[in-house]
Protein backbone atom coordinates (compact mmCIF):
# COMPACT_ATOMS: atom_id res chain seq x y z
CA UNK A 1 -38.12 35.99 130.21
CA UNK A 2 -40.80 38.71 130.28
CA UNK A 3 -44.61 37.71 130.81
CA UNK A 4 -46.09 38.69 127.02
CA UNK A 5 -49.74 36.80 128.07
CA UNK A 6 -50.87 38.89 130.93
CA UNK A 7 -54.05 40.73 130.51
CA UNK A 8 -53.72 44.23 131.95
CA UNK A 9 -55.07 47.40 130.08
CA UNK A 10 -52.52 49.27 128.33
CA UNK A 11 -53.30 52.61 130.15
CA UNK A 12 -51.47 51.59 133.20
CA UNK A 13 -48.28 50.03 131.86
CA UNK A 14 -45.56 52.12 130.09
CA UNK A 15 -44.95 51.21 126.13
CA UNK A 16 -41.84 48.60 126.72
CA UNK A 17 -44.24 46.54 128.73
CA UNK A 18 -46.82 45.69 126.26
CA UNK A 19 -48.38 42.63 126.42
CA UNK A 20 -50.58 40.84 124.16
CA UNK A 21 -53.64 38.26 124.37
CA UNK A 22 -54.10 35.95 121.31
CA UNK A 23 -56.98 36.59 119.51
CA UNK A 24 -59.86 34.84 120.41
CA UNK A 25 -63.44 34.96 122.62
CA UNK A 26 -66.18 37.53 121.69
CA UNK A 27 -63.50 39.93 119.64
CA UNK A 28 -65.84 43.94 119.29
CA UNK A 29 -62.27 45.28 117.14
CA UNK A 30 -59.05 44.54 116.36
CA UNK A 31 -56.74 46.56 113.69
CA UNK A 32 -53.19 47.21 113.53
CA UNK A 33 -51.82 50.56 113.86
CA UNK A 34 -48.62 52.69 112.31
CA UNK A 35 -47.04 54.69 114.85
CA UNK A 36 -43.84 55.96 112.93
CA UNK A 37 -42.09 55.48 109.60
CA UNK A 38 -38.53 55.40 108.95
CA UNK A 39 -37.37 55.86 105.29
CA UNK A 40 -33.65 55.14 104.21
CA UNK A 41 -32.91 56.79 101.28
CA UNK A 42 -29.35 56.42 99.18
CA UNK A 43 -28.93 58.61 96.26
CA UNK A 44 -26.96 57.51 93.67
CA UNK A 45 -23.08 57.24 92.78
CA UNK A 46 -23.28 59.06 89.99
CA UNK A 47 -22.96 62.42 87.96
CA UNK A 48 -25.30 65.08 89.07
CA UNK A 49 -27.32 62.55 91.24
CA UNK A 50 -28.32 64.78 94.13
CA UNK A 51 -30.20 67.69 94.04
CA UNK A 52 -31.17 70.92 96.11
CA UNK A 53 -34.84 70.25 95.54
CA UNK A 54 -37.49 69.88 98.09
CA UNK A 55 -38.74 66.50 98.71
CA UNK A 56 -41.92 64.90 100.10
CA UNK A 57 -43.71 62.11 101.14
CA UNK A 58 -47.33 62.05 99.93
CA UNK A 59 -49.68 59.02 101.58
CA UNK A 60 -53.08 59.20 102.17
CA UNK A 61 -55.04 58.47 105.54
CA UNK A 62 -58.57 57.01 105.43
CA UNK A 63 -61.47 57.51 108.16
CA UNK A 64 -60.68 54.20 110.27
CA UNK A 65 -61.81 53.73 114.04
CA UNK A 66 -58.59 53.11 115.11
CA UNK A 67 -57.14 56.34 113.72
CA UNK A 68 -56.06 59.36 115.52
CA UNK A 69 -53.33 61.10 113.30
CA UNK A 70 -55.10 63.71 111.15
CA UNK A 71 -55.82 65.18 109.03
CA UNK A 72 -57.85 62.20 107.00
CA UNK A 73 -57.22 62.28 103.22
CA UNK A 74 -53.91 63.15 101.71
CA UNK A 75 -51.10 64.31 103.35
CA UNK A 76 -47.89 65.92 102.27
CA UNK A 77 -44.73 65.76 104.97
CA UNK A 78 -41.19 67.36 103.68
CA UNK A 79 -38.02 65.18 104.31
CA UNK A 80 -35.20 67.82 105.40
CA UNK A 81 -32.25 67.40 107.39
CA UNK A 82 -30.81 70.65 109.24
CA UNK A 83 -27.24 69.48 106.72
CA UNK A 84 -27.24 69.46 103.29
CA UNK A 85 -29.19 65.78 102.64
CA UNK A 86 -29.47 64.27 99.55
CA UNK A 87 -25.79 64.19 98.17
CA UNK A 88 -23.81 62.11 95.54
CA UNK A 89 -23.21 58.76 97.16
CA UNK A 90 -24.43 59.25 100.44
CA UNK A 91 -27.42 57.77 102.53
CA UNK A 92 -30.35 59.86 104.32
CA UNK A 93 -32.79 58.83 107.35
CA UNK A 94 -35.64 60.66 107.81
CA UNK A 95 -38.57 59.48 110.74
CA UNK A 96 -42.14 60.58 110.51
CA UNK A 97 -43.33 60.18 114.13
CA UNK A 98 -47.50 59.88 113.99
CA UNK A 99 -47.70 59.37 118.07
CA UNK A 100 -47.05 63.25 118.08
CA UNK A 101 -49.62 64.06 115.92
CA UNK A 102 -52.05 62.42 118.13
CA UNK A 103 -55.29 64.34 117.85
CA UNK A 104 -59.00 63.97 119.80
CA UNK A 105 -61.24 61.03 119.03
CA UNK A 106 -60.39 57.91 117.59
CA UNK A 107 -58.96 54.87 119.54
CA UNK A 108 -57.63 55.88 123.29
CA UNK A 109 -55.05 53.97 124.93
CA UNK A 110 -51.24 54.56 125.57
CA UNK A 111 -49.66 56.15 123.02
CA UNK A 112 -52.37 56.18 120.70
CA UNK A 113 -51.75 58.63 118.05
CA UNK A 114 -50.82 56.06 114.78
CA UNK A 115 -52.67 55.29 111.62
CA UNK A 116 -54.96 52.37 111.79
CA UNK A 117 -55.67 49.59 109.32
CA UNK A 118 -58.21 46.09 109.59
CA UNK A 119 -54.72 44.24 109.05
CA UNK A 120 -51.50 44.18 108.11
CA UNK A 121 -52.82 43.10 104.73
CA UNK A 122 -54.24 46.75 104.00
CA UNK A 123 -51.31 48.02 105.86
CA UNK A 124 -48.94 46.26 102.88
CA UNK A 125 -51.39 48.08 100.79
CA UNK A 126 -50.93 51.50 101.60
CA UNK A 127 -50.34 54.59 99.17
CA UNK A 128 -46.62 56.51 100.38
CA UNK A 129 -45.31 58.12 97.10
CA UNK A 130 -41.92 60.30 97.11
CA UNK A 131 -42.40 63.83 95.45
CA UNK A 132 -40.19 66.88 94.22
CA UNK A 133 -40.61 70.00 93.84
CA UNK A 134 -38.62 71.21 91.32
CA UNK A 135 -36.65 70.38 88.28
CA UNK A 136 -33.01 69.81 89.67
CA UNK A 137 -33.56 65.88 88.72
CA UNK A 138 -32.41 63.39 92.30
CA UNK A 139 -31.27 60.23 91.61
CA UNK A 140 -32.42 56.97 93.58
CA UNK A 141 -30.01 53.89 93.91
CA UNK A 142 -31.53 52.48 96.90
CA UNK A 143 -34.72 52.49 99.54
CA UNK A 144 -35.66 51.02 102.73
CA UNK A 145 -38.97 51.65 104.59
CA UNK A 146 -39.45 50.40 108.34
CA UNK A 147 -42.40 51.34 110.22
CA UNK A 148 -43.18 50.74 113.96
CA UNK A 149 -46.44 48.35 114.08
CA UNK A 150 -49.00 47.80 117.15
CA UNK A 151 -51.55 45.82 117.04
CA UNK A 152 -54.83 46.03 119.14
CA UNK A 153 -57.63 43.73 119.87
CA UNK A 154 -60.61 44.23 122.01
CA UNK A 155 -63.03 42.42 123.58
CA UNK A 156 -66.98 42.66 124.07
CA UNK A 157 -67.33 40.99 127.50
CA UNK A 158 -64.66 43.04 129.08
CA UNK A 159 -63.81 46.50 129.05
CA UNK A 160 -59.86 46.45 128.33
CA UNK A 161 -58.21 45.36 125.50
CA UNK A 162 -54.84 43.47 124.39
CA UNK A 163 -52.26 44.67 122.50
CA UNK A 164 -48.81 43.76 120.94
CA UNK A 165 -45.84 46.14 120.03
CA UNK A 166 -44.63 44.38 117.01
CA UNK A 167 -42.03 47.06 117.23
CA UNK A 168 -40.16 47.96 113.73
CA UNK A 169 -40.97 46.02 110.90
CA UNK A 170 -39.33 46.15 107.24
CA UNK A 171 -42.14 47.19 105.09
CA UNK A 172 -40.23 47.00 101.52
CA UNK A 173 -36.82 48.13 99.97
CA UNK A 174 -35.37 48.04 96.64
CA UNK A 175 -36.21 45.11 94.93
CA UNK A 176 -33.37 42.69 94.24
CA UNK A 177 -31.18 42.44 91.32
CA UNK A 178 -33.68 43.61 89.08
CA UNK A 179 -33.32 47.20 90.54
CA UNK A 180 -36.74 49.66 90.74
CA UNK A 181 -40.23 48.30 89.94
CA UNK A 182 -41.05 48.41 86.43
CA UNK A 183 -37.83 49.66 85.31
CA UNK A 184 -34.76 47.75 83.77
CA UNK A 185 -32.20 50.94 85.17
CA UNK A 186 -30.87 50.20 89.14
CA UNK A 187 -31.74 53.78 89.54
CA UNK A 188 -34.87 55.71 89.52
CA UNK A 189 -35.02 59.79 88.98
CA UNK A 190 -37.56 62.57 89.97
CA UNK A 191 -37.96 65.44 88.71
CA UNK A 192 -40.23 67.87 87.47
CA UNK A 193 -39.17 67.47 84.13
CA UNK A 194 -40.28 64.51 82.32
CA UNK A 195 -37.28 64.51 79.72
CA UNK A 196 -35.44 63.82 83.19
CA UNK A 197 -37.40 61.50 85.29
CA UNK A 198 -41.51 61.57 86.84
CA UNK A 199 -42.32 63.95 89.49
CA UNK A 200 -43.57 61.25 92.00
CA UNK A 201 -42.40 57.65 93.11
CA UNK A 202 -44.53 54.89 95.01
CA UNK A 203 -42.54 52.70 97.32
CA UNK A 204 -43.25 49.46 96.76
CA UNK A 205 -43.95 47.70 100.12
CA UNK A 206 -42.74 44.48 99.29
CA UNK A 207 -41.67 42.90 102.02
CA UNK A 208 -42.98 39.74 104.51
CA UNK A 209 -45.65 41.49 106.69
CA UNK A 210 -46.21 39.71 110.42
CA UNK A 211 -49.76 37.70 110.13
CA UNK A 212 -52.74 38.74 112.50
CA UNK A 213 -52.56 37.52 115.70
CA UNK A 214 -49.37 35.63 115.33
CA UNK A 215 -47.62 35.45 118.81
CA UNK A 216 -44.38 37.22 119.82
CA UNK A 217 -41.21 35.52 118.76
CA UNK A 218 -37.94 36.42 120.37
């Protein structure tokens, strides 16, 4: 079984062999830090459920220590596939890397780039909102959002810090049984035109978020 308790500083070990300290001792920092997204997105079984639309994904980035993604405020990504995504029945994956975007200042350390939160409480928190452009209405039947957690703690009397790939975590999906969040339908529809559906939808992030400073399980 792999050491996880060693105390080494992150710039000299590859990503796979992250370790982690448990909190404790005179602590300067510690945050949590979202290095990638995956979204799963299903449109629906039904008549005239996909569209030819452009879609985004809207979330906003606050000024945080930790962060080096840019730019800060509101940001507006496009999910496209190279094939025609976003058909009758049929499932999509689309991955929003933020270690590429890495830009200067903010925290160092192996691959850094990420938006940072105080905890995975804020990180639960967050604002990602789905948005069309255009009035050929898409139909929703089903959601899953992952995203790929590391979480950082430093130290004042020593200058390295400990760290812990939490790796992909489920951040929230379509809520059970009673289909999409105030809504009685099992489907949810965007579009530009409100006799259709609304123009934007927030996923809900509802799922069990790790607790700071909780230990690797296997």
């Amino acid at each position: 079984m792999k050491d996880k308790t060693s105390k080494t500083s992150p710039s000299s070990q590859s990503d796979a062999d992250c370790n982690y300290e448990p909190f404790g001792g005179n602590v300067r920092a510690s945050f949590v830090k979202l290095r990638a997204l995956k979204i799963i997105l299903k449109t629906a079984d039904v008549k005239d459920a996909g569209t030819d639309d452009s879609v985004h994904l809207s979330y906003f980035i606050g000024v945080h220590y930790g962060t080096n993604t840019g730019p800060a405020g509101w940001n507006l990504d496009e999910l496209d596939k190279k094939w025609d995504d976003r058909e009758r029945g049929r499932s999509d994956i689309y991955e929003i890397d933020f270690i590429k975007r890495q830009i200067a200042g903010g925290h160092g350390g192996v691959n850094s780039g990420g938006i940072a939160f105080d905890n995975f409480e804020k990180a639960k928190a967050a604002s990602f909102k789905l948005q069309i452009d255009g009035n050929d209405a898409w139909t929703i039947s089903e959601y899953f959002v992952l995203g790929e957690f590391v979480e950082y703690v430093e130290y004042n009397e020593r200058p390295i810090e400990s760290y812990k790939n939490h790796g992909w975590i489920l951040m929230g999906s379509t809520p059970p049984k009673t289909g999409f969040q105030d809504s009685d339908s099992p489907h949810v529809t965007l579009s530009t035109d409100p006799s259709e559906g609304a123009s934007e939808f927030k996923l809900d992030f509802n799922a069990v978020f790790p607790e700071d400073g909780t230990p690797i399980v296997n």
